[in-house]
C-alpha atoms as a PDB file:
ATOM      1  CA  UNK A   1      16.950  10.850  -7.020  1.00  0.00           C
ATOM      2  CA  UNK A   2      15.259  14.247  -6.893  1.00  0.00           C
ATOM      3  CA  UNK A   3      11.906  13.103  -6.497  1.00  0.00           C
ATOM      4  CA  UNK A   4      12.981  10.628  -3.442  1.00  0.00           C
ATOM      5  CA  UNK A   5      14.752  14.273  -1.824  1.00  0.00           C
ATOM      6  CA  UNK A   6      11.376  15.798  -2.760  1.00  0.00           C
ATOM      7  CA  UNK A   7       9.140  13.426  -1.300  1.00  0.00           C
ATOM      8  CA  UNK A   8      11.506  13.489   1.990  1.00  0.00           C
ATOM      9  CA  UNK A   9      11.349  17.442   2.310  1.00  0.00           C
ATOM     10  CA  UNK A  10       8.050  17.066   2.142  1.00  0.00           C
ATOM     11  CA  UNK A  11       7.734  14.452   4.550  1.00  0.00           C
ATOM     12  CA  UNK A  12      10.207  16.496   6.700  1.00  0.00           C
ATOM     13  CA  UNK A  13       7.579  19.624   6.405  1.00  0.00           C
ATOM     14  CA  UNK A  14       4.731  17.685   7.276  1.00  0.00           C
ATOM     15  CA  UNK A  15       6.553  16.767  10.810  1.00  0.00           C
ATOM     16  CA  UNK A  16       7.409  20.348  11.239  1.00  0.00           C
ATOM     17  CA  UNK A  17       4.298  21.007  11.130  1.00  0.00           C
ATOM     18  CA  UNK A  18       2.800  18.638  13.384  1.00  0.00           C
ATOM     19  CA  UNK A  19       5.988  19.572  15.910  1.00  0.00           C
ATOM     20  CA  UNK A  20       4.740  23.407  15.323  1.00  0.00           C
ATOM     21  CA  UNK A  21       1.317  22.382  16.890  1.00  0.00           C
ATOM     22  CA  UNK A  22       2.792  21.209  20.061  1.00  0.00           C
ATOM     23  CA  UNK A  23       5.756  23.624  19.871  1.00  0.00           C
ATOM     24  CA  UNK A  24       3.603  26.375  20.360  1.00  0.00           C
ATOM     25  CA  UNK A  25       1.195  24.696  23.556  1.00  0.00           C
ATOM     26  CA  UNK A  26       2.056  28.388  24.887  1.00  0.00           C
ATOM     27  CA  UNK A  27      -0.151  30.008  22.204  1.00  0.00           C
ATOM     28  CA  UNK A  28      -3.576  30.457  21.303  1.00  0.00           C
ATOM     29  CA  UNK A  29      -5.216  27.200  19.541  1.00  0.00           C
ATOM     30  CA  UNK A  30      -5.481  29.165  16.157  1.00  0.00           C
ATOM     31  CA  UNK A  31      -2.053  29.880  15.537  1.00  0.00           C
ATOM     32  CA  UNK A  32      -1.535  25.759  16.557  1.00  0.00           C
ATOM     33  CA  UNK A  33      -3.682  24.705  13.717  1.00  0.00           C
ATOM     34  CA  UNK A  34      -2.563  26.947  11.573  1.00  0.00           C
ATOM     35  CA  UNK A  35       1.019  25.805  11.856  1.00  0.00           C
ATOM     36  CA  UNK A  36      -0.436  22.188  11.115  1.00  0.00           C
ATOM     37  CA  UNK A  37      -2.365  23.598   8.192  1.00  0.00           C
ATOM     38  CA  UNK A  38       0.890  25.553   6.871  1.00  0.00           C
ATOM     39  CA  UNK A  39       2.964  22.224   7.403  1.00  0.00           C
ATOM     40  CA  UNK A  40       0.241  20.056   5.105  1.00  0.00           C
ATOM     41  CA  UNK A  41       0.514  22.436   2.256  1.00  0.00           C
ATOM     42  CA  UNK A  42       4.111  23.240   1.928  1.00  0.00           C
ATOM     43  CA  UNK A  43       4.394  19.257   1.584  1.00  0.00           C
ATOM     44  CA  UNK A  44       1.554  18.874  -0.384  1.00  0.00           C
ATOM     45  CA  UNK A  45       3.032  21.246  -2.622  1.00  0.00           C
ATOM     46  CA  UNK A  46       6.194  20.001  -3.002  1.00  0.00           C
ATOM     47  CA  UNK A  47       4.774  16.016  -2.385  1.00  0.00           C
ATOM     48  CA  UNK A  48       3.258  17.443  -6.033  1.00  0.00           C
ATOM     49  CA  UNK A  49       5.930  18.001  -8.009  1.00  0.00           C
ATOM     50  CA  UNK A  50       7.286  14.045  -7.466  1.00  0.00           C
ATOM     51  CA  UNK A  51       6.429  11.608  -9.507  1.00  0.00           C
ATOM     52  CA  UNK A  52       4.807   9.325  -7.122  1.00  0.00           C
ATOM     53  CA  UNK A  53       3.090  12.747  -5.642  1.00  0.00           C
ATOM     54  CA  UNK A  54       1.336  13.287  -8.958  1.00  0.00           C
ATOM     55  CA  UNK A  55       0.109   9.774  -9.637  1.00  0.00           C
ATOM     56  CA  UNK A  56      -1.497  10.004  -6.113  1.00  0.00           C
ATOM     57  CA  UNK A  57      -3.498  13.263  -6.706  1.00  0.00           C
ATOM     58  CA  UNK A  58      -4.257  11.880 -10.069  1.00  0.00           C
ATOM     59  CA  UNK A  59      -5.421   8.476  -8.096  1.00  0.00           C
ATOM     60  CA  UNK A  60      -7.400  10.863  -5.435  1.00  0.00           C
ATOM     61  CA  UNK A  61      -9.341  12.837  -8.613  1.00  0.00           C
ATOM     62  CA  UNK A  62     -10.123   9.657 -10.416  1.00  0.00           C
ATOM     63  CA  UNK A  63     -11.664   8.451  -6.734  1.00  0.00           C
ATOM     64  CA  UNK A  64     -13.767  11.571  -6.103  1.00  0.00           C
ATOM     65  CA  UNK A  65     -15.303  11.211  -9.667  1.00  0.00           C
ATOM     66  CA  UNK A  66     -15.800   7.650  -9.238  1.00  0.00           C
ATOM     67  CA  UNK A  67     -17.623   8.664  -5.904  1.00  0.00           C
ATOM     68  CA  UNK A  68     -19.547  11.057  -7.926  1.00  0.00           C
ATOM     69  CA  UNK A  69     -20.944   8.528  -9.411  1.00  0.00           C
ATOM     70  CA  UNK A  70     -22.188   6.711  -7.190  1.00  0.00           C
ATOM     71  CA  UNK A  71     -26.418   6.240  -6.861  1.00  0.00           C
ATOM     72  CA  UNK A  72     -27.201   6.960  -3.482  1.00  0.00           C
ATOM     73  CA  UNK A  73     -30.404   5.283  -2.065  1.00  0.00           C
ATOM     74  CA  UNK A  74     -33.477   7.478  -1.431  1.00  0.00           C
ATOM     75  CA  UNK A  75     -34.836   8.109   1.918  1.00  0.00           C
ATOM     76  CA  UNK A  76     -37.699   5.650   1.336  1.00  0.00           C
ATOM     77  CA  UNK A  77     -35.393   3.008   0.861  1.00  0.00           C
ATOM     78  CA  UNK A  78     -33.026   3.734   3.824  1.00  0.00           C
ATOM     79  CA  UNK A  79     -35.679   3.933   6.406  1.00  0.00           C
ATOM     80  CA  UNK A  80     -37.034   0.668   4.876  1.00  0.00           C
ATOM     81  CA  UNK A  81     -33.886  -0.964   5.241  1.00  0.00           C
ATOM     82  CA  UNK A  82     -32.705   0.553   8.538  1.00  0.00           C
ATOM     83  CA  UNK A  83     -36.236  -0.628   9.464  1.00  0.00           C
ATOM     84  CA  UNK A  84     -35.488  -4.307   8.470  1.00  0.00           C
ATOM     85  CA  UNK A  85     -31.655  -4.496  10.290  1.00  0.00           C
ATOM     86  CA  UNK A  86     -33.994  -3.018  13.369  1.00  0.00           C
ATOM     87  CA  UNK A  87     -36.736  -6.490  13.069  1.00  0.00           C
ATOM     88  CA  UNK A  88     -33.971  -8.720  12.041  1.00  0.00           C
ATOM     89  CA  UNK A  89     -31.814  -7.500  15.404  1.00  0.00           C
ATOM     90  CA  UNK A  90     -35.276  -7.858  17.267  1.00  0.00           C
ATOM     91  CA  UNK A  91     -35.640 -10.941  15.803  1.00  0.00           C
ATOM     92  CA  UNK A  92     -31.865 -12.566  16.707  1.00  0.00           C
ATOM     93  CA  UNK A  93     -32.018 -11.153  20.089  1.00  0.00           C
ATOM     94  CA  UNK A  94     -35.872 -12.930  20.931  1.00  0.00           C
ATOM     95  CA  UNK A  95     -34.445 -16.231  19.692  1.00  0.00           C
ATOM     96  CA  UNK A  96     -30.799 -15.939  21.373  1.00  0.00           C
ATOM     97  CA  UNK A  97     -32.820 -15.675  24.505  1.00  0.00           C
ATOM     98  CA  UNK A  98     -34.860 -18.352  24.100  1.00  0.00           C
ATOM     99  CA  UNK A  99     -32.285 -20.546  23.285  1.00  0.00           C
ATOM    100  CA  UNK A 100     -30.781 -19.538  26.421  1.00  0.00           C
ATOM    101  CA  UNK A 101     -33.027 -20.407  28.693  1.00  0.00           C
ATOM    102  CA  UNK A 102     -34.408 -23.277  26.844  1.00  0.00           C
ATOM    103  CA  UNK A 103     -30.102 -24.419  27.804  1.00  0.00           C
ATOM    104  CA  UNK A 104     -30.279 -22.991  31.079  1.00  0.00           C
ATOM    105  CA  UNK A 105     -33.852 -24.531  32.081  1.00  0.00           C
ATOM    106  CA  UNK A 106     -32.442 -27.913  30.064  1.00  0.00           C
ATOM    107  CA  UNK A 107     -29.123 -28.245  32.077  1.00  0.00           C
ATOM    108  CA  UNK A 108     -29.755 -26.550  35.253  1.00  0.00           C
ATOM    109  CA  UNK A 109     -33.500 -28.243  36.168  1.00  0.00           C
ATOM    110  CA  UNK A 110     -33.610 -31.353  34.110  1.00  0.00           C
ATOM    111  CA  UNK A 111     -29.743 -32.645  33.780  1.00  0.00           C
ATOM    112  CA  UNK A 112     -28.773 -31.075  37.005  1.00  0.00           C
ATOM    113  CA  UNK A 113     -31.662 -30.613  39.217  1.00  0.00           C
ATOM    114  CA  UNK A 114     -30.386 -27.457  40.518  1.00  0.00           C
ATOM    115  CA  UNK A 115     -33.129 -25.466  41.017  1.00  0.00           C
ATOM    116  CA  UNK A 116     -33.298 -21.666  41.990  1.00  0.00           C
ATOM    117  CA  UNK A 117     -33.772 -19.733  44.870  1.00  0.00           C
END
């Protein structure tokens, strides 16, 4: 039960924060974000001492050192790749186009015998 009126006061401070921002449209823009900073780490802190609070920053640290380890490609390899999306959009758009009017030229002259001004 204490960790469910935890994780609401810190719901609650997260709100007051976010209330603070437009509370205070009078002021100057630094003391708004500030009040929106304050409000995310009062409930972070207290979102940390639930249950459900510590399983997600545990969840978060696992994630950023599962990100660490992630092999990034080298710049050789993006420009080749970026460089093959670029031909195979090139490609797409040549052949939508033909197939286009190759439809238009089939329906409108041949099937129709509409012809164009």
């Amino acid at each position: 039960m204490a960790d469910k009126f935890k994780f609401a006061l810190a719901v609650l401070l997260l709100v007051a924060g976010v209330a603070g921002f437009y509370l205070l449209a009078e002021q100057a823009m630094i003391l708004r974000v500030l009040a929106v900073l304050a409000g995310t780490g009062l409930a972070s802190a207290v979102a940390w001492q639930t249950e459900q609070g510590r399983r997600f920053f545990a969840f978060a640290k696992e994630a950023t050192t599962e990100a660490k380890k992630v092999v990034w490609p080298s710049r050789k390899e993006t420009m080749q790749t970026t460089g093959l999306v670029f031909a195979f959009v090139v490609v797409m758009a040549l052949f939508l186009w033909l197939t286009d009017k190759s439809l238009e030229w089939l329906l409108y002259d041949l099937v129709l015998g509409w012809r164009k001004s």
